[in-house]
Protein backbone atom coordinates (compact mmCIF):
# COMPACT_ATOMS: atom_id res chain seq x y z
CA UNK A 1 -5.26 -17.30 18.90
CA UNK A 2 -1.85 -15.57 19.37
CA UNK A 3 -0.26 -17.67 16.42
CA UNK A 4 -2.92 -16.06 14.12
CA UNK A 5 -2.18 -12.43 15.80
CA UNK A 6 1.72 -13.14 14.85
CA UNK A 7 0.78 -14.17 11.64
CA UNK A 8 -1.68 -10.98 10.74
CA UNK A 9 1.01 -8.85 11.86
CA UNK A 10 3.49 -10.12 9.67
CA UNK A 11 1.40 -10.05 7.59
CA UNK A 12 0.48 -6.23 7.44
CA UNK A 13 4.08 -5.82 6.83
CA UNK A 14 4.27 -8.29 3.65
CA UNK A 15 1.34 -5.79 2.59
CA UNK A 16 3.22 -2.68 3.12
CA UNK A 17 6.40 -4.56 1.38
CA UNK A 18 4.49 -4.89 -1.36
CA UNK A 19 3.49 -1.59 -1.99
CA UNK A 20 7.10 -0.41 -2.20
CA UNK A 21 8.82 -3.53 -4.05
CA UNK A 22 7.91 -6.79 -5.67
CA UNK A 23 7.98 -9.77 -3.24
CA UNK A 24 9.52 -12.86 -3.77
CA UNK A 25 7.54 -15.99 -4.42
CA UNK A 26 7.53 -17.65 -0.84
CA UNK A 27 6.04 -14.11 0.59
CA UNK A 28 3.48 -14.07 -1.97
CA UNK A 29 2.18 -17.38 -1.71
CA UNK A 30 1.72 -16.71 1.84
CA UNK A 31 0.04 -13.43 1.49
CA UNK A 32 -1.94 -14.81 -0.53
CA UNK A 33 -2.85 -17.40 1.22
CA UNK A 34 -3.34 -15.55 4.26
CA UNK A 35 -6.03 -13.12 2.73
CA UNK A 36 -7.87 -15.77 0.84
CA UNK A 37 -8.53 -17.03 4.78
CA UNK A 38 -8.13 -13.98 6.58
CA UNK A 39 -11.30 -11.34 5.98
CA UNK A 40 -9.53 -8.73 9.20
CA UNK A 41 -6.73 -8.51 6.33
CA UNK A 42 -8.13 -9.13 2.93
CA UNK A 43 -10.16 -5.71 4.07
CA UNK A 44 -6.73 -4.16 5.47
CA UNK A 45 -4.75 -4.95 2.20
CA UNK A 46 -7.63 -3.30 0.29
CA UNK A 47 -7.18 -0.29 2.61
CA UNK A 48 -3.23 -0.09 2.03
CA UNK A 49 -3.73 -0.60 -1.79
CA UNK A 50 -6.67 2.52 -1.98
CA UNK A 51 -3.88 4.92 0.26
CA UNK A 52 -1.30 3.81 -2.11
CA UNK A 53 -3.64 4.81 -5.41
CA UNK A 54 -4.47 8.07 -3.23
CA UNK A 55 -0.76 9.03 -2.55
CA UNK A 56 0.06 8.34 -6.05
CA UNK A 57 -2.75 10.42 -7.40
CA UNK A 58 -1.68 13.39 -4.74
CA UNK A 59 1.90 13.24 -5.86
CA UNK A 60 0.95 13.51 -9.27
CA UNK A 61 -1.50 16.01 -9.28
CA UNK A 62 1.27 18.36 -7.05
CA UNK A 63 4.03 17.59 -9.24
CA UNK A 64 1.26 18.49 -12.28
CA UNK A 65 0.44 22.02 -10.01
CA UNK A 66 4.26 22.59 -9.67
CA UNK A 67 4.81 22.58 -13.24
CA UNK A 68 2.04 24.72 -14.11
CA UNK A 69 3.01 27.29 -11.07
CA UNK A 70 6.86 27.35 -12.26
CA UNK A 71 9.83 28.30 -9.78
CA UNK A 72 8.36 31.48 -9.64
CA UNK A 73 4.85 31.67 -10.08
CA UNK A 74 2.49 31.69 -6.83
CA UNK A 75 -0.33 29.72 -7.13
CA UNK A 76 -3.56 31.45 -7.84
């Protein structure tokens, strides 16, 4: 049991890696792996990949609100 804890927490933070950066092939093969056997983090790598979409829609829809607003406009 506490070889599979170690091994779900490691690999949360492959997940979170990938998010930010490509991983090399050794890291993906083993998240891969891990998911395809793991249901606690196929369904946590699904969460991190919707918050990802989400903070990418956010950023774009303020930068979009920024440029509409100006430097000197409030917004309405």
């Amino acid at each position: 049991m506490m070889f599979r804890l170690m091994m779900c927490r490691e690999i949360t933070k492959l997940m979170s890696q990938r998010l930010d950066a490509p991983l090399g092939t050794k890291d993906r093969l083993l998240l891969r792996m891990h998911i395809g056997m793991c249901g606690a983090c196929r369904e946590c790598s699904e969460q991190f990949e919707l918050l990802h979409i989400a903070g990418e829609k956010y950023q774009e829809l303020t930068l979009a609100t920024d440029e509409t607003n100006g430097p000197n406009r409030a917004p309405e």
